[in-house]
Protein backbone atom coordinates (compact mmCIF):
# COMPACT_ATOMS: atom_id res chain seq x y z
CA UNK A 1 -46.98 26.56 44.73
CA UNK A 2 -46.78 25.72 41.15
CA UNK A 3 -46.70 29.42 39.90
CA UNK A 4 -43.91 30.22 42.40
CA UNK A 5 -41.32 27.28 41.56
CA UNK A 6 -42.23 27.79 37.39
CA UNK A 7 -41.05 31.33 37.51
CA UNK A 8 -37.93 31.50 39.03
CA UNK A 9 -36.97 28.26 36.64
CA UNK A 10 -37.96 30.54 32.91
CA UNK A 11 -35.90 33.26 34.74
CA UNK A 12 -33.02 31.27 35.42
CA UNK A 13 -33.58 29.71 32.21
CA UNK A 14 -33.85 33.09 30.15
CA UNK A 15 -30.48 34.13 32.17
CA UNK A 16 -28.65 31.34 30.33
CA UNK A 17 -30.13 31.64 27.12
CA UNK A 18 -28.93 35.70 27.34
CA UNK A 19 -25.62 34.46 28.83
CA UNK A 20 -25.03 31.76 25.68
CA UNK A 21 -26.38 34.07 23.26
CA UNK A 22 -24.09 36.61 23.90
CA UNK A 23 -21.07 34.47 24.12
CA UNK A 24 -18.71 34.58 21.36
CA UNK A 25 -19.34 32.28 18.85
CA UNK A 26 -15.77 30.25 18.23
CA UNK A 27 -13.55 31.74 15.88
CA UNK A 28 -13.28 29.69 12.80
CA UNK A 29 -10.37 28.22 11.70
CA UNK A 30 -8.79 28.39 8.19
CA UNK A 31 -7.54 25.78 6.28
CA UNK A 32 -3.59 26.83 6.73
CA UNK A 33 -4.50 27.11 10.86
CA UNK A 34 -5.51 23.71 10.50
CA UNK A 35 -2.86 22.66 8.83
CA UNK A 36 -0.28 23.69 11.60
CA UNK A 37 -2.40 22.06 14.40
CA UNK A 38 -2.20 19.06 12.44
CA UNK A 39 1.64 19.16 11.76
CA UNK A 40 2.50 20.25 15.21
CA UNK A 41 -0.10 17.38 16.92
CA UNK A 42 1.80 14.79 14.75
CA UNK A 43 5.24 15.76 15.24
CA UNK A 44 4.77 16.12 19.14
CA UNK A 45 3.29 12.53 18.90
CA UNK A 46 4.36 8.89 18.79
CA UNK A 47 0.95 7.42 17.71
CA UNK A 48 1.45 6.41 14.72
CA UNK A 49 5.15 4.63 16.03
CA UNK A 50 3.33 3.01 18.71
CA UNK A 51 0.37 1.99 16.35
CA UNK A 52 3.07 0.71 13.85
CA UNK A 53 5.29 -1.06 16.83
CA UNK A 54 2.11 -3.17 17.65
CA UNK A 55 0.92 -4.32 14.06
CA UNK A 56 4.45 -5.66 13.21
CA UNK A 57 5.82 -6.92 16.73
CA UNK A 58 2.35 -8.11 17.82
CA UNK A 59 0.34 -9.38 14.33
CA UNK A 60 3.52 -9.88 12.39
CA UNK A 61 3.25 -10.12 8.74
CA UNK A 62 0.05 -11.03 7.29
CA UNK A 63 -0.60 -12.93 4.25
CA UNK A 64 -3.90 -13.15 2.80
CA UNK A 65 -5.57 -16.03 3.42
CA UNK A 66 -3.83 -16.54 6.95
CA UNK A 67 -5.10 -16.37 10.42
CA UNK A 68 -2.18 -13.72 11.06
CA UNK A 69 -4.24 -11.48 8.30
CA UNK A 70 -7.27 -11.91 9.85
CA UNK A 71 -5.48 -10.77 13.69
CA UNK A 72 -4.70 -7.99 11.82
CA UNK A 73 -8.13 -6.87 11.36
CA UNK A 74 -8.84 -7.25 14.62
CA UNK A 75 -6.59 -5.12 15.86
CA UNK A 76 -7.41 -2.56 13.60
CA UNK A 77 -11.08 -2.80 14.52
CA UNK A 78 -10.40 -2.96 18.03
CA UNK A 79 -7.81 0.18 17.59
CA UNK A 80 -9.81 2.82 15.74
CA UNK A 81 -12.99 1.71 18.80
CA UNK A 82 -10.63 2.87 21.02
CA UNK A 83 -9.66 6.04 19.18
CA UNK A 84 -13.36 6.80 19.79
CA UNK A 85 -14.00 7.04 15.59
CA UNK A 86 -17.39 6.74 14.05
CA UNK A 87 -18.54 3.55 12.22
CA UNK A 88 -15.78 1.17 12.61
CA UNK A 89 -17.08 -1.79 10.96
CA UNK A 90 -15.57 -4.57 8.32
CA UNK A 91 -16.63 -5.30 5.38
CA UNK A 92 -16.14 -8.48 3.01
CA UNK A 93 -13.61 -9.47 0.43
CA UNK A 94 -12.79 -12.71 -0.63
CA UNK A 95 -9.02 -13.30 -0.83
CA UNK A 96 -6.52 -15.15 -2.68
CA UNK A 97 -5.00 -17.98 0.03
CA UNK A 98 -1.72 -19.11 -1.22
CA UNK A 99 0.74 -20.95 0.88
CA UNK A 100 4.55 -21.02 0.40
CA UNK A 101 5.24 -23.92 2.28
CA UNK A 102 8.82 -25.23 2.98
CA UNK A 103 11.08 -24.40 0.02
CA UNK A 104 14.52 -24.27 -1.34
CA UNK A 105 17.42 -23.92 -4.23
CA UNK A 106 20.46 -25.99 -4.24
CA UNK A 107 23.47 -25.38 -6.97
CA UNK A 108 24.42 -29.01 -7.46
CA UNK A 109 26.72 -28.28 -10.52
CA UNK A 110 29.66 -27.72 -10.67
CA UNK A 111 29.78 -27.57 -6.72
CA UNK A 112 27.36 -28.04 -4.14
CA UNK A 113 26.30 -24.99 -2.15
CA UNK A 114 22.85 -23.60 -1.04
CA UNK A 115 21.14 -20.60 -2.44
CA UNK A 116 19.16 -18.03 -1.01
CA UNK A 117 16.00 -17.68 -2.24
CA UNK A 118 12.14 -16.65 -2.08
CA UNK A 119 9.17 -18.68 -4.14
CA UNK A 120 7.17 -16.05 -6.04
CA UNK A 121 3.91 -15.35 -5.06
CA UNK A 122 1.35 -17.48 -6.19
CA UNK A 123 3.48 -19.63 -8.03
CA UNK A 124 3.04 -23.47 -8.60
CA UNK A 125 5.30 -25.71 -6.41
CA UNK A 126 7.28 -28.12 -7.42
CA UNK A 127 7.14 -32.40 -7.40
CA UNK A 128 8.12 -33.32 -4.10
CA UNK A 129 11.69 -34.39 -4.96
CA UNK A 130 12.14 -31.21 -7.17
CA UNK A 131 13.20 -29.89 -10.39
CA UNK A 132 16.77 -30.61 -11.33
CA UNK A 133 18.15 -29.06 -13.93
CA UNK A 134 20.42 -26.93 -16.04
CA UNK A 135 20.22 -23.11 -15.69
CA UNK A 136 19.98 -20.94 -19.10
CA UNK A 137 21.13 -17.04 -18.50
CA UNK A 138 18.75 -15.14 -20.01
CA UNK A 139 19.05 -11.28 -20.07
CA UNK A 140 15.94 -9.91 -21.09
CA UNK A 141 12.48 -10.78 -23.17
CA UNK A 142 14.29 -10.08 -26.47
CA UNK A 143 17.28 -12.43 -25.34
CA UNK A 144 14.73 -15.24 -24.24
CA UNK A 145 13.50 -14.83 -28.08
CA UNK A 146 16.58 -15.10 -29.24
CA UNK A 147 17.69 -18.42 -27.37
CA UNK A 148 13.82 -19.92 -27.43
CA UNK A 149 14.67 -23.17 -29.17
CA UNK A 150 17.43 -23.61 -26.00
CA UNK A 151 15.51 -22.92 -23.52
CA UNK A 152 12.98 -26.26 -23.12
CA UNK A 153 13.55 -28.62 -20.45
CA UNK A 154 16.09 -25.80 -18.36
CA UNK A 155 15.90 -23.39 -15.99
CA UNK A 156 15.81 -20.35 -17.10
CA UNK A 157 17.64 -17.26 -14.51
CA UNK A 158 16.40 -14.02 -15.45
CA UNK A 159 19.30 -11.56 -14.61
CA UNK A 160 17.23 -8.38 -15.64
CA UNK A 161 19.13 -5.71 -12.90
CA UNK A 162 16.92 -3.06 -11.34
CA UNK A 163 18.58 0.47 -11.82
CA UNK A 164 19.66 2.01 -8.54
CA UNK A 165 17.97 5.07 -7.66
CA UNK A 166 18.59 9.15 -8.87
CA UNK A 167 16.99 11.87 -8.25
CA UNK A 168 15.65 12.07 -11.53
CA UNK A 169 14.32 9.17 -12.53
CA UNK A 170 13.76 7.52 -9.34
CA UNK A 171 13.67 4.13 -8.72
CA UNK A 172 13.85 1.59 -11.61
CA UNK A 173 11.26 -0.96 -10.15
CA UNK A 174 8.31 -0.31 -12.39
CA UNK A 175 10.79 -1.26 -15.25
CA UNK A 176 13.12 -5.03 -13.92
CA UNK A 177 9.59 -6.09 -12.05
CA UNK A 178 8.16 -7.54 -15.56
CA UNK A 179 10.48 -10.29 -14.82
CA UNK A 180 9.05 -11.52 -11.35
CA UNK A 181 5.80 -10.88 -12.69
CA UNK A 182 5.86 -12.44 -16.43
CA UNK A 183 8.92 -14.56 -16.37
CA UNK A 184 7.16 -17.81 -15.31
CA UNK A 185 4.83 -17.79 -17.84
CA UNK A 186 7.09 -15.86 -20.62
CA UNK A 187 9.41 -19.28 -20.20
CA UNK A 188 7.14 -21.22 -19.26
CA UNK A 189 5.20 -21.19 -22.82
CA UNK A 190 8.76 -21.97 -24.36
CA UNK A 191 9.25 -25.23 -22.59
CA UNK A 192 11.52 -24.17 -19.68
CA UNK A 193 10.63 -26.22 -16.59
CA UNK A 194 10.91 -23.24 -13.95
CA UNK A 195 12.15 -19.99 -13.19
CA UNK A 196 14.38 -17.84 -11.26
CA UNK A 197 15.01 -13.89 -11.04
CA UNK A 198 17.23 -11.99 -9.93
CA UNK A 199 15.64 -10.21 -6.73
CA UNK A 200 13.88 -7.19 -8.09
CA UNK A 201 15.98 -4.46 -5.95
CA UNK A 202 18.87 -2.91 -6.21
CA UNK A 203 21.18 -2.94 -3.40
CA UNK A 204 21.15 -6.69 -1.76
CA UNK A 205 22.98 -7.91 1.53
CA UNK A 206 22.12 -11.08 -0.36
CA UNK A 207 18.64 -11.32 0.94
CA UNK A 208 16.26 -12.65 -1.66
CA UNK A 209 12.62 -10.20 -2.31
CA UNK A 210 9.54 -11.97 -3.05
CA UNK A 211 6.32 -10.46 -4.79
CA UNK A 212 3.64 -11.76 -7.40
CA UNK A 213 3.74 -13.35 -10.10
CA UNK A 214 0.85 -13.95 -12.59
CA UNK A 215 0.07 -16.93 -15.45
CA UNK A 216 -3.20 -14.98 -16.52
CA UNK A 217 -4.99 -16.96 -18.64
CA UNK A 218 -1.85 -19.26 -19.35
CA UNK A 219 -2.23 -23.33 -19.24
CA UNK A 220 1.32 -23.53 -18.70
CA UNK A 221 2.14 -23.15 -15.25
CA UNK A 222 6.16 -23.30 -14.07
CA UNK A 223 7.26 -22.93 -10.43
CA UNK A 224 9.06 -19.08 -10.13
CA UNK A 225 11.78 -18.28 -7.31
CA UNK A 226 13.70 -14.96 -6.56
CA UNK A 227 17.55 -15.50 -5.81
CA UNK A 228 19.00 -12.68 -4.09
CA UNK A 229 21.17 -10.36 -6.08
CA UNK A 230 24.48 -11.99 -4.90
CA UNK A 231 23.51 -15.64 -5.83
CA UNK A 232 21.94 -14.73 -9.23
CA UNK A 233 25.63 -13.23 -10.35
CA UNK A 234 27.37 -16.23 -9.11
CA UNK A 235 24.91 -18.55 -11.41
CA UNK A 236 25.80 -15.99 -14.06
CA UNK A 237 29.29 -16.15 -13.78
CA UNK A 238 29.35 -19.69 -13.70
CA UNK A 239 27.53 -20.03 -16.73
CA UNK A 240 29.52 -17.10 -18.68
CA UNK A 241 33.10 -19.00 -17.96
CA UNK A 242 31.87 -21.90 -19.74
CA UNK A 243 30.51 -24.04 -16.76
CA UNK A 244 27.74 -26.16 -16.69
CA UNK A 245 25.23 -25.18 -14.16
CA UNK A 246 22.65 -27.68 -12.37
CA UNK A 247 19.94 -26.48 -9.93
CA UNK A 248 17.77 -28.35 -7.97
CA UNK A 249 14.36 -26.25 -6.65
CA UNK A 250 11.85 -27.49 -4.40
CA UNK A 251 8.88 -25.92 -3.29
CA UNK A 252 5.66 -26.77 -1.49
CA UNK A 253 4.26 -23.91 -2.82
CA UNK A 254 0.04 -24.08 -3.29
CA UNK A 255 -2.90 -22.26 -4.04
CA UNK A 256 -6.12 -22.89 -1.89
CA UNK A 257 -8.38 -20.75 -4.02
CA UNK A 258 -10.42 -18.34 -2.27
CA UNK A 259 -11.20 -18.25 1.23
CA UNK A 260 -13.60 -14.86 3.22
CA UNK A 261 -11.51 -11.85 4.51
CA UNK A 262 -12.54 -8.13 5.39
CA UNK A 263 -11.55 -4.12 4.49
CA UNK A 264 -11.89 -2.55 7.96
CA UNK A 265 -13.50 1.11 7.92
CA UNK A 266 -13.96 4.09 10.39
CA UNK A 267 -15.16 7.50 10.06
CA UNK A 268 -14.74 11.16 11.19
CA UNK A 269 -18.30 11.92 9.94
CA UNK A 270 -18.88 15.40 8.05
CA UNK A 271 -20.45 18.44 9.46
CA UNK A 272 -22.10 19.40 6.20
CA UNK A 273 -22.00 17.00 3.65
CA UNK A 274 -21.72 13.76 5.52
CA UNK A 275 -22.70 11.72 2.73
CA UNK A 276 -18.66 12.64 0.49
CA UNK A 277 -16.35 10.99 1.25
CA UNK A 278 -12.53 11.64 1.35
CA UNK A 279 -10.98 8.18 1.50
CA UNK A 280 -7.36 7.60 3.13
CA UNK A 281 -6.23 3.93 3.65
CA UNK A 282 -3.57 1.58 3.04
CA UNK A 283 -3.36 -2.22 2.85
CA UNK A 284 -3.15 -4.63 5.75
CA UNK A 285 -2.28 -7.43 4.38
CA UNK A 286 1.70 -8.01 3.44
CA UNK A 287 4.35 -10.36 2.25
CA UNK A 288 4.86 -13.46 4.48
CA UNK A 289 8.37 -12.46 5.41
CA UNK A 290 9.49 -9.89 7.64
CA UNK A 291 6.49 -7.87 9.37
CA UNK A 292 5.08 -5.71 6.32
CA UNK A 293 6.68 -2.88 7.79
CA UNK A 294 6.89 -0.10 5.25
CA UNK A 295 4.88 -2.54 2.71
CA UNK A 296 2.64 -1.61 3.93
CA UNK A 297 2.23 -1.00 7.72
CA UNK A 298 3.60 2.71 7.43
CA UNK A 299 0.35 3.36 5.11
CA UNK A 300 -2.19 1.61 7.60
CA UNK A 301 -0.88 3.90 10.16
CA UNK A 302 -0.89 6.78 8.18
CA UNK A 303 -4.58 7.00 8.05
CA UNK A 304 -5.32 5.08 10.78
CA UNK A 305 -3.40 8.24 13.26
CA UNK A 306 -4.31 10.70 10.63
CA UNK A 307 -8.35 10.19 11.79
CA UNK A 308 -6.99 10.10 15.26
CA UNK A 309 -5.40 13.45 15.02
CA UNK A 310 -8.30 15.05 13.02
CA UNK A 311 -10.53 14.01 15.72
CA UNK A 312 -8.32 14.90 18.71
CA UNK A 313 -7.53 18.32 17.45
CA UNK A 314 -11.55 18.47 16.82
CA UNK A 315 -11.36 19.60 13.23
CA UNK A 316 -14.36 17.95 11.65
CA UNK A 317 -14.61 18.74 8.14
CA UNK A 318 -17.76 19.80 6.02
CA UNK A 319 -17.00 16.15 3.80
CA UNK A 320 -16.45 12.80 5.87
CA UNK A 321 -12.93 11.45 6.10
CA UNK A 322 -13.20 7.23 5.37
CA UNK A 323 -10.12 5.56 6.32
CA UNK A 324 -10.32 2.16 4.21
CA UNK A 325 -7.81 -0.54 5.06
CA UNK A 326 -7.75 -2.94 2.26
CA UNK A 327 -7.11 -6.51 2.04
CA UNK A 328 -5.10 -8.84 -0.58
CA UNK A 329 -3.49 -6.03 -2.47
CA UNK A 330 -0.29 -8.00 -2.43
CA UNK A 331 -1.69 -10.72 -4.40
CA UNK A 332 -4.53 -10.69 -5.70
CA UNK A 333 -6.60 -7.17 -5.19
CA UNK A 334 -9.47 -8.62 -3.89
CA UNK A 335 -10.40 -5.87 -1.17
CA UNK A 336 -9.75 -2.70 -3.45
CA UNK A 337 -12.68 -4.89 -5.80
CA UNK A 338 -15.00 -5.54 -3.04
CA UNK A 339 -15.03 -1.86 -1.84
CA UNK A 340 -15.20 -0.84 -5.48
CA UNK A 341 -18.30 -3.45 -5.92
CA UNK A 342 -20.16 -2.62 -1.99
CA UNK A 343 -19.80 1.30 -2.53
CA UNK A 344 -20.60 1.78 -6.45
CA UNK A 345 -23.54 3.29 -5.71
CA UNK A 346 -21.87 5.90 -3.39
CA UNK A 347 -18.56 6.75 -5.86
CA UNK A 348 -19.93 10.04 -7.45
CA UNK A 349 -20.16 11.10 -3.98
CA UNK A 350 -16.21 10.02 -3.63
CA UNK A 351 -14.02 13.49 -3.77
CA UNK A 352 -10.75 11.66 -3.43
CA UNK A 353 -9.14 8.21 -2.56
CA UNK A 354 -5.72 8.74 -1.19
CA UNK A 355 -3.33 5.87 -0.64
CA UNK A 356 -0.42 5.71 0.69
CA UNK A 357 2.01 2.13 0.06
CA UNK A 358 5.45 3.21 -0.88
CA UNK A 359 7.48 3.43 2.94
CA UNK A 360 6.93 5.51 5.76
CA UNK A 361 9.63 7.70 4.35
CA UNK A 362 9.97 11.63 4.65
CA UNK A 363 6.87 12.79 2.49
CA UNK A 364 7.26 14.68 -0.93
CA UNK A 365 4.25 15.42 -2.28
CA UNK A 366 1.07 13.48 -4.11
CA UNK A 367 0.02 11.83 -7.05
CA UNK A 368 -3.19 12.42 -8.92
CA UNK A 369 -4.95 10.09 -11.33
CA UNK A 370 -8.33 10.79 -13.03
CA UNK A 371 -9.44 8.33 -16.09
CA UNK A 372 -10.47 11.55 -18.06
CA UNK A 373 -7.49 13.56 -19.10
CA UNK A 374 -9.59 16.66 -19.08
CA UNK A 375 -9.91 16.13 -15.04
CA UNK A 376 -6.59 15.46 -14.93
CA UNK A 377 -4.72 18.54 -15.55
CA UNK A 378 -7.65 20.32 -13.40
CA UNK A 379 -6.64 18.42 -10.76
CA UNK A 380 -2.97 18.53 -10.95
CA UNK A 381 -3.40 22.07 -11.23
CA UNK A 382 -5.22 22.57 -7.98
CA UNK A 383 -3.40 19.90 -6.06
CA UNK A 384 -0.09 22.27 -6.87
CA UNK A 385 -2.22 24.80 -5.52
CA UNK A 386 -3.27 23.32 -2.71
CA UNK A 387 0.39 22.42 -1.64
CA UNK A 388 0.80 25.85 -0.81
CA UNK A 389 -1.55 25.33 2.23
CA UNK A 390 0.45 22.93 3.25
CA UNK A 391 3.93 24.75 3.79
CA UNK A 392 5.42 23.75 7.52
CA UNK A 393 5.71 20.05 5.37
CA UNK A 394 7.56 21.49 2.46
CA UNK A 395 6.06 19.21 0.28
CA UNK A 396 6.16 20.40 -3.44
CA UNK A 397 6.30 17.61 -5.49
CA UNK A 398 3.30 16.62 -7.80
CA UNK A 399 3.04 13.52 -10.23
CA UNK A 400 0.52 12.98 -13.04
CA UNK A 401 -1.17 9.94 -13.50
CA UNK A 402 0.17 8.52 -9.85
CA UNK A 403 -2.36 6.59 -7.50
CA UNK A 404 -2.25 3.12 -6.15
CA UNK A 405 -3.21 -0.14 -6.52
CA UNK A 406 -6.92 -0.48 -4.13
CA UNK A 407 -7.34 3.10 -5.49
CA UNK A 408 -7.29 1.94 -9.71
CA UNK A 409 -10.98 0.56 -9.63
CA UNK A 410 -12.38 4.01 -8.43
CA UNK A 411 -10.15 6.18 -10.63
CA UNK A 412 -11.92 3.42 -12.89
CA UNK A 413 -14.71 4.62 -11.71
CA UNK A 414 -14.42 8.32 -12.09
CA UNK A 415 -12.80 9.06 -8.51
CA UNK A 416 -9.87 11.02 -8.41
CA UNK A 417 -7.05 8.76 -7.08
CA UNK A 418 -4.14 10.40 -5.17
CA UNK A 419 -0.76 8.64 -3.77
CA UNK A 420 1.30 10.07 -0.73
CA UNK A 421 4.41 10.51 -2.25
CA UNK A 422 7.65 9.68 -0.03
CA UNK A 423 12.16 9.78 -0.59
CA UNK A 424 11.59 5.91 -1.67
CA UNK A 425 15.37 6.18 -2.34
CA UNK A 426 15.52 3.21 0.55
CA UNK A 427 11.91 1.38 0.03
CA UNK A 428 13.21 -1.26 -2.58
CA UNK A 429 16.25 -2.39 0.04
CA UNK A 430 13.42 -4.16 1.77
CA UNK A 431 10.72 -4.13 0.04
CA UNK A 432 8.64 -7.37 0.01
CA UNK A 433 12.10 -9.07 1.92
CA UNK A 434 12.95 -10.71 5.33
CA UNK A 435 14.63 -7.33 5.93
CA UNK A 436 11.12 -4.88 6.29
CA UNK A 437 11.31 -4.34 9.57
CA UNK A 438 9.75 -2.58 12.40
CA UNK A 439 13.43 -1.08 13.02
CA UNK A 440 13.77 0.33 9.79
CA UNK A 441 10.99 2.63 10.02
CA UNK A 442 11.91 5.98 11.58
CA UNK A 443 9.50 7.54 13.87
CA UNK A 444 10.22 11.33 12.98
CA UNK A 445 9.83 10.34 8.54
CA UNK A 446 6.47 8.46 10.08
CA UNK A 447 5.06 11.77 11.82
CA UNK A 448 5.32 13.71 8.56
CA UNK A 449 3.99 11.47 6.49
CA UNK A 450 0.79 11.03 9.07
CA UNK A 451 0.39 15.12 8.90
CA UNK A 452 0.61 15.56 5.27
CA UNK A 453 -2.07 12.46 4.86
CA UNK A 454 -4.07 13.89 7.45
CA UNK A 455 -3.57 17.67 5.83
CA UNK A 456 -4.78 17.01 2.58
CA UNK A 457 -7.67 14.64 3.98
CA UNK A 458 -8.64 17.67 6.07
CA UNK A 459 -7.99 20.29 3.28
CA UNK A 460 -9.74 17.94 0.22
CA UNK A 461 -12.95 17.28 2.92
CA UNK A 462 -13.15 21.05 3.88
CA UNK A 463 -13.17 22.87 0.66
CA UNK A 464 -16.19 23.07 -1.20
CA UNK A 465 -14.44 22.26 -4.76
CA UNK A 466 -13.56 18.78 -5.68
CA UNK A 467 -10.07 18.52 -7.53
CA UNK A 468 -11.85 18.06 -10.54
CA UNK A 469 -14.55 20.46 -10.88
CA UNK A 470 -16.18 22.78 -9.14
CA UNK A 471 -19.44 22.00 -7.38
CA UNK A 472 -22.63 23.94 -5.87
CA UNK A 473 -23.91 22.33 -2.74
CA UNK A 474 -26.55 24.39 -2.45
CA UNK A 475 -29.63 22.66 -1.17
C-alpha cells in the first residue's frame, strides 16, 4: 500500500518540477522599463491626492508638541499597514512644544485699526496687557546699525522685501528670511522691546506667514510677529510722512520645553542588499495655521505613495527603499537628529537620503549635497546622468549643494543628500500661512512629483554604484 501511493506522488511531483523548470524565467526589467511603469501607475492614480486629502482635512495642521502632531503619526502608521509595506514602526524624537496662544497687533497711533499678524515661532510672549509702543522702520541689518542708539525702548518693523520670483534666480526667500529668523534677537540686543517683519513672501492678499525664529545663545529675549505685506507698508508709510506710530502687541506665546514625539518608518525591503538603504521622506509636522499642505504634506505623500507604487507595480530593488517621515523640522529639527543619532551605526550603509519639502509643484529635477567636494561633483555628474533614465518626466534640472533640512545631519555624516526639486514659483504665496491649503495643491503636479521620487528611489536602490563612488558587492 505504501509503495503504491509513494510513487505516483514523486511522479506527479517530478512532472512539476520538469513543468517549472522549463518555464520561462521572467524577463527582467531595465531601469528605463521601470521607470515608465512607475510614471504611468502614478499618473493613472489619485493616491497620493487621496492620501494628501485625508492628512490635511482629517489631522489638520500639526504642530510639534500637539496632540494634532501626534494624530498625524497615527495615520501614517496606520496608512503605510494598510499599503501592506514592511516594517512600519515609529521611532523617538523629542520635540520642541511651543504654543502660540491667543495673540494680536493693534495700531493705536495715529488711528486705531487692527493689524494682521502671525507670532513667530518660538518666540517669547508678551506681559499680559502688552507692549505699547512706538514703531522704528528699519530697512536692513546695516540700517539697524546705523539707527542703534534710536532704537531702545521701540518697536522695531523690519521692512526687508522678499524678491518676487524669475526664472533665473528663483525665489528670494533664502535671502529676506534672516529677518524672521535673526531680527528678534538682532534688536533685541540693542534695547528694542519687540519685533515685527514684514511677512517673508512676496505676493500677499494681506495674509500674514509665520516661521521660526531663533535667540541662540542670546539672554535677551523680545517677542517677534510677522505683519502681512499690506500692513507692514502702511506702518511704513505712516512713519515716512512724518507720523508718529504706536503699536500695541500681545501675545500668549510660550515655550513648554520638550515633550516625546516619533519619525514613522516603512520599508520595501531589498532583494540583494537589504541592509542599504535609499531613504525618501518628508516632514509631518507643520505650521499651526492652515493644514501644512504643500509645507509639507505634498512631501509626506510623495514617499509615502512612492513605496506604494514600487510595491504595487512589484519592482523590488536590489537596495531597500526607507521612507522616513520626520518630526519637528519646522522648529526645532529634533526628528532629522534622532534618526541621525538611532541609525549612526547604519549611515555608511545609507546610498542616498532624498527629501522632498518645497510644494507639491510640477517636478524639475534634484539636488545633491555631499560634505566632501570631491563626492560632490561625482555625484552631480551621475545624477545628470541618471536623469536621462528618467525622460517621460522631463526633468533636467540639477543643483549643487541642494538637500534639506532632516537630510543635513547625514550629509553631515557622509550620506549623499538629494532634494526633489519643484516650479516653487507659487510655494512662498502660502508658505507657512493660513492660505496652505488642501485646495491649492493640484492633483496632476502631485502625480509627477510622486513618480520622479519614486523613479530615482527605484533607480538609486537598483544600480549597483552609489552616486559617489563606485562599489563591489561582491561577497
Amino acid at each position: 500500500m505504501r509503495s503504491s501511493s509513494f510513487l505516483p506522488t514523486i511522479f506527479v511531483g517530478v512532472v512539476f518540477a520538469f513543468a517549472a523548470a522549463a518555464a520561462p524565467a521572467p524577463k527582467p526589467v531595465t531601469i528605463p522599463q521601470a521607470v515608465a511603469k512607475i510614471v504611468t501607475a502614478a499618473r493613472t492614480s489619485s493616491g497620493a491626492y487621496d492620501k494628501l486629502r485625508r492628512l490635511c482635512d482629517d489631522v489638520g495642521h500639526r504642530l510639534s508638541g500637539s496632540a494634532q502632531l501626534e494624530s498625524a503619526v497615527d495615520w501614517a502608521v496606520a496608512t503605510m499597514k494598510a499599503d501592506g509595506h514592511e516594517n512600519v514602526r515609529t521611532e523617538p524624537a523629542m520635540v520642541r512644544k511651543w504654543v502660540r496662544g491667543r495673540e494680536s497687533a493693534t495700531l493705536l497711533t495715529p488711528r486705531e485699526q487692527d493689524l494682521h499678524m502671525l507670532g513667530l515661532g518660538n518666540s517669547v510672549g508678551t506681559p499680559p496687557e502688552g507692549i505699547s509702543a512706538e514703531v522704528v522702520v528699519i530697512k536692513d541689518e546695516a540700517d539697524l546699525n546705523a539707527k542703534a542708539a534710536s532704537v531702545k525702548g521701540k518697536i522695531v518693523l523690519f521692512t526687508y522685501p522678499m524678491k518676487d520670483w524669475d526664472a533665473k534666480g528663483g525665489t528670494g526667500y533664502g535671502d529676506a528670511v534672516k529677518y524672521r529668523v535673526a531680527g528678534p534677537r538682532l534688536a533685541g540686543e540693542l534695547g528694542a522691546v519687540a519685533v515685527l517683519i514684514r511677512s517673508v513672501t512676496a505676493r500677499s492678499l494681506r495674509s500674514p506667514h509665520t516661521g521660526v525664529t531663533l535667540y541662540k545663545d542670546s539672554k535677551i529675549k523680545i517677542p517677534g510677529a510677522a505683519l502681512s505685506v499690506e500692513d507692514a507698508l502702511l506702518l511704513t508709510r505712516l512713519v515716512e510722512s512724518g507720523k508718529k506710530v504706536v503699536v500695541r502687541l500681545r501675545m500668549e506665546a510660550r515655550d513648554q520645553g520638550e515633550v516625546p514625539s516619533s519619525n514613522v518608518i516603512a520599508e520595501l525591503r531589498g532583494r540583494e542588499w537589504p541592509e542599504e538603504y535609499v531613504v525618501i521622506g518628508g516632514h509631518l509636522d507643520s505650521w499651526d495655521v492652515g493644514q501644512g499642505a504643500h509645507d509639507d504634506g505634498a512631501g509626506v505623500v510623495h514617499a509615502m505613495e512612492a513605496l506604494t507604487l514600487l510595491r504595487r507595480l512589484d519592482l523590488r530593488p536590489r537596495r531597500t527603499v526607507r521612507v522616513v517621515l520626520w518630526t519637528n523640522e519646522e522648529n526645532g529639527g529634533g526628528g532629522a537628529a534622532a534618526y541621525a543619532q538611532a541609525h549612526a551605526a547604519d549611515l555608511p550603509r545609507h546610498v542616498a537620503a532624498i527629501e522632498s519639502d518645497t510644494g507639491g509643484f510640477l517636478p524639475l529635477g534634484f539636488g545633491v549635497e555631499l560634505k566632501d567636494p570631491i563626492a560632490q561633483a561625482k555625484a552631480s555628474k551621475a545624477l545628470r546622468a541618471l536623469l536621462g533614465s528618467m525622460r517621460p518626466l522631463k526633468l533636467g534640472k540639477v543643483i549643487d549643494g541642494a538637500s534639506g533640512a532632516d537630510v543635513g545631519p547625514l550629509v553631515e555624516a557622509g550620506v549623499p543628500g538629494m532634494m526633489l526639486l519643484v516650479d516653487d514659483s507659487k510655494y512662498f504665496d502660502y508658505h507657512h500661512s493660513e492660505a496652505d491649503t488642501f485646495d491649492k495643491v493640484d492633483p496632476g503636479a502631485l502625480a509627477e512629483g510622486t513618480a520622479a521620487m519614486a523613479a530615482m528611489a527605484y533607480i538609486l536602490a537598483e544600480r549597483p554604484e552609489r552616486l559617489d563612488r563606485p562599489v563591489n558587492h561582491r561577497r
